[in-house]
C-alpha atoms as a PDB file:
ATOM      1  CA  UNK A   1      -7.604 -17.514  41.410  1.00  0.00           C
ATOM      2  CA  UNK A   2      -5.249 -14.703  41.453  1.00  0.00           C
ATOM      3  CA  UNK A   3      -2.573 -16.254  40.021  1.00  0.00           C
ATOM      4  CA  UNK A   4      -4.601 -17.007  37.055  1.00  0.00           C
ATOM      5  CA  UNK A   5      -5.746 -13.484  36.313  1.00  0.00           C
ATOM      6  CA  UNK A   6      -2.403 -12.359  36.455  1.00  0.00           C
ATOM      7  CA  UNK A   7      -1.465 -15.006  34.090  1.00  0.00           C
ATOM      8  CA  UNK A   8      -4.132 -13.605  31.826  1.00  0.00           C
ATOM      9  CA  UNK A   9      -3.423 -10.024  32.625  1.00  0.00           C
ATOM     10  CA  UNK A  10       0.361 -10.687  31.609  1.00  0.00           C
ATOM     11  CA  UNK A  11      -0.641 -12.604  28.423  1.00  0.00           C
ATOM     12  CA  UNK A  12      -3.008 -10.116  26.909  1.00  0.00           C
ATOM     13  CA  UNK A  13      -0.292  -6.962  27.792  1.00  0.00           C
ATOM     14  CA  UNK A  14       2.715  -9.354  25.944  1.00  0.00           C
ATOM     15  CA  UNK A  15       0.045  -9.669  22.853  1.00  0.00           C
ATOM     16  CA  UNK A  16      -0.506  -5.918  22.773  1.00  0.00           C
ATOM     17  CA  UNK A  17       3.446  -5.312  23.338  1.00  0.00           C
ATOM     18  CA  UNK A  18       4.306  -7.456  20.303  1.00  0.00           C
ATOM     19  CA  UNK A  19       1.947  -5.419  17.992  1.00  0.00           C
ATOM     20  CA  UNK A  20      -0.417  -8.310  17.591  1.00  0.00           C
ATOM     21  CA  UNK A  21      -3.750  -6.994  16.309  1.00  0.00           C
ATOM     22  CA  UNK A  22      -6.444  -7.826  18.693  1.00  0.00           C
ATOM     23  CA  UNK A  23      -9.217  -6.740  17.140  1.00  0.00           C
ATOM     24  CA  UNK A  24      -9.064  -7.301  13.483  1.00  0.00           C
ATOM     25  CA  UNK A  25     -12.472  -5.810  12.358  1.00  0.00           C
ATOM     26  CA  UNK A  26     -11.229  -2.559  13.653  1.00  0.00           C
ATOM     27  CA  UNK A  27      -7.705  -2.951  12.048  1.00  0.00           C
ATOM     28  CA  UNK A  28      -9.628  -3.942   8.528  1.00  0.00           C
ATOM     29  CA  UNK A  29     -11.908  -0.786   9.316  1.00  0.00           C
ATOM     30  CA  UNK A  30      -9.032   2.005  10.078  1.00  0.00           C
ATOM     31  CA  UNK A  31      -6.421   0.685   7.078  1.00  0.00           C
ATOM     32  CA  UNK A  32      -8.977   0.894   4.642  1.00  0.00           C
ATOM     33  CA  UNK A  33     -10.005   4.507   5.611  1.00  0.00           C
ATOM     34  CA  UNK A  34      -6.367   5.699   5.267  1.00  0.00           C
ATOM     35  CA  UNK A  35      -6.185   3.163   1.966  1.00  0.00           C
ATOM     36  CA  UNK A  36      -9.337   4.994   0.567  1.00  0.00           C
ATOM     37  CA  UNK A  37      -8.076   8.581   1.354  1.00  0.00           C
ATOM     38  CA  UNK A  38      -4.760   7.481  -0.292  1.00  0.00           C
ATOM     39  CA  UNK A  39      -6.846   6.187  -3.339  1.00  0.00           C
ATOM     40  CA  UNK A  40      -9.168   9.449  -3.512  1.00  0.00           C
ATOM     41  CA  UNK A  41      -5.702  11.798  -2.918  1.00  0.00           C
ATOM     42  CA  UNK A  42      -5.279  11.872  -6.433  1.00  0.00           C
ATOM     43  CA  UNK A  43      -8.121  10.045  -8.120  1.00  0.00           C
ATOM     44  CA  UNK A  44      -8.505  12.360 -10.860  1.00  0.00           C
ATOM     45  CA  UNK A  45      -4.979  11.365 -12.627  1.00  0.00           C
ATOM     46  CA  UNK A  46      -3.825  15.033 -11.734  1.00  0.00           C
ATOM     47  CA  UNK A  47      -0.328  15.953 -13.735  1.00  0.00           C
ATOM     48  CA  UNK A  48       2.740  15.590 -10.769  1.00  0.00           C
ATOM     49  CA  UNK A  49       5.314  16.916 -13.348  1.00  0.00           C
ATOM     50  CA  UNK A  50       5.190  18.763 -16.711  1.00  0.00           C
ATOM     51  CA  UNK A  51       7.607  18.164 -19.506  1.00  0.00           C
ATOM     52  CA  UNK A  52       8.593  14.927 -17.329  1.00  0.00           C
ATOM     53  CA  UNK A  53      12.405  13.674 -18.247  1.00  0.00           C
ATOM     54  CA  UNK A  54      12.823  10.780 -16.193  1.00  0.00           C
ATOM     55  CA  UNK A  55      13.932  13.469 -13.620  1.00  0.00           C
ATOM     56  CA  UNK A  56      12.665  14.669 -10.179  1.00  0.00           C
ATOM     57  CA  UNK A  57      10.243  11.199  -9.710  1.00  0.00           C
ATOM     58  CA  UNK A  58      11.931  10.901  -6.335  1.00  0.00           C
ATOM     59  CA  UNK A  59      11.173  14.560  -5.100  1.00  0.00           C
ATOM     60  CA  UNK A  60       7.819  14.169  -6.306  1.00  0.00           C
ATOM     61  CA  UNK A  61       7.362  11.113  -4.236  1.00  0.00           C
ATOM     62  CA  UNK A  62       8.627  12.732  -1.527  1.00  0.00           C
ATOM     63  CA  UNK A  63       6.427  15.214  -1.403  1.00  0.00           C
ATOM     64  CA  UNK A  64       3.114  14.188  -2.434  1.00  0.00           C
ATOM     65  CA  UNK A  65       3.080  10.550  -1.215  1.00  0.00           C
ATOM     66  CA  UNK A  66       5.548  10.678   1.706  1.00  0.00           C
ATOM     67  CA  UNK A  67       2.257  11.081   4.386  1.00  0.00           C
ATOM     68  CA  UNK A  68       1.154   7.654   2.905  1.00  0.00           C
ATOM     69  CA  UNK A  69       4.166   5.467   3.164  1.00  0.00           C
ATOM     70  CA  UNK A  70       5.947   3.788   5.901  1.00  0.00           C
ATOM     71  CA  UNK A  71       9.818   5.285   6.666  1.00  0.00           C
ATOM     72  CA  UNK A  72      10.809   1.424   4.777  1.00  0.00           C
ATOM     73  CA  UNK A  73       8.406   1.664   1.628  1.00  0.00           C
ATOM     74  CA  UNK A  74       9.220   5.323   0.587  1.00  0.00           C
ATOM     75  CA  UNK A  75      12.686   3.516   0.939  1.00  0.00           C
ATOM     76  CA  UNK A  76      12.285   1.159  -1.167  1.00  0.00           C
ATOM     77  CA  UNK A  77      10.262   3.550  -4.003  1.00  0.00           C
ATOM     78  CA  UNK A  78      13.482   6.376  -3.698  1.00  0.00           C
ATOM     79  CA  UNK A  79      16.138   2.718  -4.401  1.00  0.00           C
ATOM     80  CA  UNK A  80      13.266   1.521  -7.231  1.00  0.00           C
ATOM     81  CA  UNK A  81      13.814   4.888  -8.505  1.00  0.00           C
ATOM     82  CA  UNK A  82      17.428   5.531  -8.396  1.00  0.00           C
ATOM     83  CA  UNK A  83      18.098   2.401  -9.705  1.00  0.00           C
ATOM     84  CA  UNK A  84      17.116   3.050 -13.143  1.00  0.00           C
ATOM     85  CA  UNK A  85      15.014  -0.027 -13.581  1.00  0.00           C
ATOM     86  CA  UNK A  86      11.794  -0.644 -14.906  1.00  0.00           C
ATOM     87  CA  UNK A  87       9.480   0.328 -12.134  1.00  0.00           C
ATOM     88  CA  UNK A  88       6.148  -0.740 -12.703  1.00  0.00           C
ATOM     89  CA  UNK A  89       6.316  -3.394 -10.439  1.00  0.00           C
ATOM     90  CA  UNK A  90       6.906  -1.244  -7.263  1.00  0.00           C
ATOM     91  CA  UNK A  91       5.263   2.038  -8.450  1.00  0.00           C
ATOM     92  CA  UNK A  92       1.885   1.339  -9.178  1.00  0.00           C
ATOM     93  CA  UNK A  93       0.349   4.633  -7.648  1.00  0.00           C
ATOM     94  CA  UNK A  94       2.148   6.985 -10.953  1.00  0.00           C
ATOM     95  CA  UNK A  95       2.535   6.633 -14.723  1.00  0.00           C
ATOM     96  CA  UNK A  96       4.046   8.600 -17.712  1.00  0.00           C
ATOM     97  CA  UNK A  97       1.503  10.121 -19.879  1.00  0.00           C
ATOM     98  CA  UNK A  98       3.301  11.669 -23.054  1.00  0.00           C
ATOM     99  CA  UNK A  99       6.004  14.299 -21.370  1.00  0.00           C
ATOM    100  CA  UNK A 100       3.961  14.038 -18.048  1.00  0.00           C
ATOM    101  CA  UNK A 101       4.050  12.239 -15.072  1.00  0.00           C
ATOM    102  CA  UNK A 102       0.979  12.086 -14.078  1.00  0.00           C
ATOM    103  CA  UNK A 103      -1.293  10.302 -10.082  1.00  0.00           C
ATOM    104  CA  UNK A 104      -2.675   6.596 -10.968  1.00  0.00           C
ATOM    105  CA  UNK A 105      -4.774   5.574  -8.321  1.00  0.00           C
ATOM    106  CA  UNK A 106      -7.762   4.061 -10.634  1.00  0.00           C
ATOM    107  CA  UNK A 107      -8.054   0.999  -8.290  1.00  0.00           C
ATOM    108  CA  UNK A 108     -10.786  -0.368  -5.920  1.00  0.00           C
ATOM    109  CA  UNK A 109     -10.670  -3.283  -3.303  1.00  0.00           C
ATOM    110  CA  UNK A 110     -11.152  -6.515  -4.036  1.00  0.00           C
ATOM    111  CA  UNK A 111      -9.738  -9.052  -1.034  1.00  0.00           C
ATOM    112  CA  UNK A 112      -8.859  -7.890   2.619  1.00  0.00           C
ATOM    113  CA  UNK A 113      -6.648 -10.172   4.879  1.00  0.00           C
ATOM    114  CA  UNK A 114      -5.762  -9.143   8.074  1.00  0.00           C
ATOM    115  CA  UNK A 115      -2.526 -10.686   9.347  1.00  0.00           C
ATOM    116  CA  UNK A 116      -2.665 -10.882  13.493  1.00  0.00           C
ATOM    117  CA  UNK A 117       0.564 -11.977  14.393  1.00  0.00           C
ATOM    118  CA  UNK A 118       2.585  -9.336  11.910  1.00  0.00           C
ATOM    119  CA  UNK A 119       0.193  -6.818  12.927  1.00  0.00           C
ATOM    120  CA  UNK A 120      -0.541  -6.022   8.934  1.00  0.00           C
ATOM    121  CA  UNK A 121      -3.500  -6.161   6.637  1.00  0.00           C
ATOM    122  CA  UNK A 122      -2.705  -6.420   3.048  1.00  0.00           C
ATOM    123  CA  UNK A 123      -5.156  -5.637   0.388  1.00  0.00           C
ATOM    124  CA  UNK A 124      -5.387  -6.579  -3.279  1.00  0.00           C
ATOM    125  CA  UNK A 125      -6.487  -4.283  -5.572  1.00  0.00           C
ATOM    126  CA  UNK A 126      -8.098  -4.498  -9.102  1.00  0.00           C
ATOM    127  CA  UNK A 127      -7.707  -1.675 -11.977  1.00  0.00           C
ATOM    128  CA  UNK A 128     -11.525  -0.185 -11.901  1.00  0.00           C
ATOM    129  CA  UNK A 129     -11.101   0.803 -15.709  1.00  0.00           C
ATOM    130  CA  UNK A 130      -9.635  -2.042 -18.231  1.00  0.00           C
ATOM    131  CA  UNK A 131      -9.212  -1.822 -21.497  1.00  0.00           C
ATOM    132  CA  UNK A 132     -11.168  -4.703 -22.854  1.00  0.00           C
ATOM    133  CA  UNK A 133      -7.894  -4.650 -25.573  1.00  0.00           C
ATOM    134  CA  UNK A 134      -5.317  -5.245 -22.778  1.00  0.00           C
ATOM    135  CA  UNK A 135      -4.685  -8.658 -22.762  1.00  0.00           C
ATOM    136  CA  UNK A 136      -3.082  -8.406 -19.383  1.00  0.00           C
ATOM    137  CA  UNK A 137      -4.915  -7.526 -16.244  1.00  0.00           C
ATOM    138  CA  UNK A 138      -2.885  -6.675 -13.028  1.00  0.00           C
ATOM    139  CA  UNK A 139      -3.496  -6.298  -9.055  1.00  0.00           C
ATOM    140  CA  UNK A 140      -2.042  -4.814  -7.145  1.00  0.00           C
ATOM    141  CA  UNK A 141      -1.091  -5.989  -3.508  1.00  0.00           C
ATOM    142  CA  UNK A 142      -0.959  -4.195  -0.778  1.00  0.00           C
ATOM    143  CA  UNK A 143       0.440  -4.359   3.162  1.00  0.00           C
ATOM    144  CA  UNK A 144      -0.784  -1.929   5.584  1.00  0.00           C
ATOM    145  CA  UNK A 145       0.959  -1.499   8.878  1.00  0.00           C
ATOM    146  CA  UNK A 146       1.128   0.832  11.482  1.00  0.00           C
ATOM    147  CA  UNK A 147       3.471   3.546  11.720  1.00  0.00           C
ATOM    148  CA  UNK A 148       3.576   6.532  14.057  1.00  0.00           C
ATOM    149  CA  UNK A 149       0.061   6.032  15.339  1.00  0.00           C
ATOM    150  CA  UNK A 150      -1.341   5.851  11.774  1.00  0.00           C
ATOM    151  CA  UNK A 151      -2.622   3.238   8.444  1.00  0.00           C
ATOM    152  CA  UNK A 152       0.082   3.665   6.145  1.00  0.00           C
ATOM    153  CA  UNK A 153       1.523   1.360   2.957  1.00  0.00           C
ATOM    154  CA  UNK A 154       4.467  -0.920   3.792  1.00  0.00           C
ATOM    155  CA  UNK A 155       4.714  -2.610   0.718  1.00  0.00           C
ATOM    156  CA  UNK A 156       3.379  -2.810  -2.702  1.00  0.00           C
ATOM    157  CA  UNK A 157       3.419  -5.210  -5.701  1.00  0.00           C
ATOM    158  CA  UNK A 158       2.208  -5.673  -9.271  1.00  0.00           C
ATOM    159  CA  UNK A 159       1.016  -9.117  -9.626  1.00  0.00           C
ATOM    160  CA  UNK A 160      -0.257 -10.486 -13.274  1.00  0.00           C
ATOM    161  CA  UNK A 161      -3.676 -11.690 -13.104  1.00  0.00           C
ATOM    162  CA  UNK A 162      -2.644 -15.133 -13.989  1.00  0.00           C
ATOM    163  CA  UNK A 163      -0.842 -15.571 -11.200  1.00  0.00           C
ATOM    164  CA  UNK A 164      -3.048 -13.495  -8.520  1.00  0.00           C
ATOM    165  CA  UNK A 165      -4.569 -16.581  -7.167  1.00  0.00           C
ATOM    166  CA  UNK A 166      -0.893 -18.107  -5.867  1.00  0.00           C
ATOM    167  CA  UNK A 167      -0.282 -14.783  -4.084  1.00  0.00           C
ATOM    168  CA  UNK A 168      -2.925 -13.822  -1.584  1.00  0.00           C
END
């Protein structure tokens, strides 16, 4: 009898070691609290730079979306961004506007999946404005993970609509 709750002891402290989630309605519940403050950070589309050149995206990242991120997204956004390319595939969460770089964060929830064994929970997101004259709706996907103690974005993709359902 002993042995066995020792075996069970040592089992459930390796699950918790490995960064299993145990409980995933409380995972679900605390990611999409720091997902929703992320959201309502800059709902209202405020300007992040004036007379925007293609310049000073990365400091801007940096500085207003760096509590957000995990140490390996905001590592991937500064690369997206030095690289040059198109980055509307990574950077969902900004947009030019004219000479302005202005917060996009226009999105709501639409599927939660909580992944046990990674120790993630990745959301898809839907624009909650389209333009009935855009033929092309996107989501965006989202993984959560756990960094420092704290519900922050690990990774981020535009997906076309017509291909949303092979995704998630």
């Amino acid at each position: 009898m002993r042995r066995i709750r020792l075996l069970i002891l040592l089992a459930v402290l390796a699950t918790l070691v490995t960064g299993c989630i145990v409980n995933a309605k409380a995972a679900e519940k605390e990611s999409l609290e720091a997902l929703e403050a992320f959201l309502a950070a800059h709902e209202h589309g405020e300007v992040l730079l004036d007379n925007y050149n293609g310049q000073g995206r990365e400091e801007v990242v940096e500085e207003e979306y760096a509590e957000w991120f995990t140490k390996d997204y905001q590592a991937k956004v500064n690369e997206v961004i030095r690289s040059g390319k198109r980055t509307w595939r990574t950077i969902f969460f900004m947009q030019e506007s004219g000479s302005k770089l202005v917060a996009y964060n226009k999105y709501g929830v639409l599927y939660t999946k909580v992944d046990r064994k990674d120790g993630t929970v990745r959301y898809r997101l839907h624009p909650q404005k389209v333009n009935p004259l855009h033929e092309n709706l996107d989501f965006v996907d989202i993984e959560m993970s756990k960094e420092d103690g704290k519900w922050k974005i690990n990774d981020a993709e535009i997906i076309e609509a017509i291909y949303a359902d092979y995704f998630f």
